[in-house]
Protein backbone atom coordinates (compact mmCIF):
# COMPACT_ATOMS: atom_id res chain seq x y z
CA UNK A 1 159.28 63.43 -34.59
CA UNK A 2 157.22 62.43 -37.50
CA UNK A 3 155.74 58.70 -37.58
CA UNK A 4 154.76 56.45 -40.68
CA UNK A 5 153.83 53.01 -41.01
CA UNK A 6 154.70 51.11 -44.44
CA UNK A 7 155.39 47.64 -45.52
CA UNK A 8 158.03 46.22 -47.23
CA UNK A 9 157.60 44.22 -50.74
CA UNK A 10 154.15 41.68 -50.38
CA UNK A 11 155.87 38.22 -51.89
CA UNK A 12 153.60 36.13 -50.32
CA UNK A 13 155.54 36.36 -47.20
CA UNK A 14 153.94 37.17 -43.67
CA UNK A 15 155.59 40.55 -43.06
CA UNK A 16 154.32 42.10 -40.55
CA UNK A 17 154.08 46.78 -40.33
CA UNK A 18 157.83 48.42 -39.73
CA UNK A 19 157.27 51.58 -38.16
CA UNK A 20 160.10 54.68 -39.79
CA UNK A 21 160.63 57.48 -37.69
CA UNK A 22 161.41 60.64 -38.49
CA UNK A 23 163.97 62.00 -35.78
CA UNK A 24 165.86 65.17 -36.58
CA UNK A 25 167.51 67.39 -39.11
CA UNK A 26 171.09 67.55 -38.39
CA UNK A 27 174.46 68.30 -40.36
CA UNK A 28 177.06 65.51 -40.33
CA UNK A 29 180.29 65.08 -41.87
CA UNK A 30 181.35 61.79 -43.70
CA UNK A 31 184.83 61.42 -46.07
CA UNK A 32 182.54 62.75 -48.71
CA UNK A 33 182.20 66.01 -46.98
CA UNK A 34 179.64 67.99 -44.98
CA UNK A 35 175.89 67.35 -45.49
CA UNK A 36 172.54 68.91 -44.28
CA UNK A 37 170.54 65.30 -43.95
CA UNK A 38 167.36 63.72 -41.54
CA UNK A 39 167.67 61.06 -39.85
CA UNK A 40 165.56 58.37 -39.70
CA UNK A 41 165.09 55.42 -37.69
CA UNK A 42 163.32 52.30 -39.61
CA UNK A 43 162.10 49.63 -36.56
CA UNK A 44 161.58 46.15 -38.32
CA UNK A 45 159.53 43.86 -36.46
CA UNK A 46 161.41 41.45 -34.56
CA UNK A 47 164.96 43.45 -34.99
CA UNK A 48 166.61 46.10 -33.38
CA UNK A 49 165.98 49.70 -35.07
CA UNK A 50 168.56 51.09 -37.54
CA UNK A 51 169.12 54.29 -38.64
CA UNK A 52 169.94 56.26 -42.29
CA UNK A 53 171.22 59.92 -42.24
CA UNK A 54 169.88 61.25 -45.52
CA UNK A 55 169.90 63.83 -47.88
CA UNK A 56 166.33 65.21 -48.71
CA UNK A 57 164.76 65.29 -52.03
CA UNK A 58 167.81 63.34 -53.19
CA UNK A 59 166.83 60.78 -50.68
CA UNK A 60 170.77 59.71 -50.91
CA UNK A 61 172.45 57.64 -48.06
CA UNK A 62 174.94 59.59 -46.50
CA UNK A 63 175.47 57.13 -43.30
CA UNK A 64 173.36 54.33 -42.49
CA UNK A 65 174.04 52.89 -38.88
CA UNK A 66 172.10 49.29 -37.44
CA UNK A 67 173.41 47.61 -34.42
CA UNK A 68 172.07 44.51 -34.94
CA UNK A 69 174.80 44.22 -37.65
CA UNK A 70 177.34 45.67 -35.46
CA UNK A 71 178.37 48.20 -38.56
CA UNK A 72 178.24 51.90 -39.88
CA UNK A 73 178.71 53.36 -43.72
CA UNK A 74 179.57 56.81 -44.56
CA UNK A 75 179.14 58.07 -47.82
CA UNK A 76 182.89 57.92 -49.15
CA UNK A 77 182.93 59.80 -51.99
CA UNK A 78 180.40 61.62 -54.49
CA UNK A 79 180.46 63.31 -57.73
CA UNK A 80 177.89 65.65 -59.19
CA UNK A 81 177.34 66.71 -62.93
């Protein structure tokens, strides 16, 4: 597991670190197909952690899952020139 520490957007707003972690490389299937992704898990302060199954160097969503919302997307559909 790889660690980083960023912030989101500075708008004047106290915003404190969100930590992303860097969990796994794994290969998960969506109604768009099969994809080779990582998954990440993004811990906002004060908010339970949510997580984003993506493709590297395209850095596309393929499934993005957060409790605290009580929902899951899968990539549906893509098309590629």
């Amino acid at each position: 597991m790889v660690s980083t520490w960023f912030r989101f957007g500075d708008r004047g707003l106290d915003q404190p670190h969100r930590r992303a972690d860097i969990l796994r490389r794994a290969r998960i299937t969506v109604p768009a197909g099969t994809f080779d992704v990582r998954h990440y898990r993004i811990r906002p302060a004060h908010y339970p952690p949510l997580d984003l199954w993506v493709i590297p160097g395209d850095f596309l969503f393929v499934r993005l899952a957060w409790d605290y919302l009580g929902t899951r997307y899968d990539l549906a559909e893509l098309a590629r020139d």
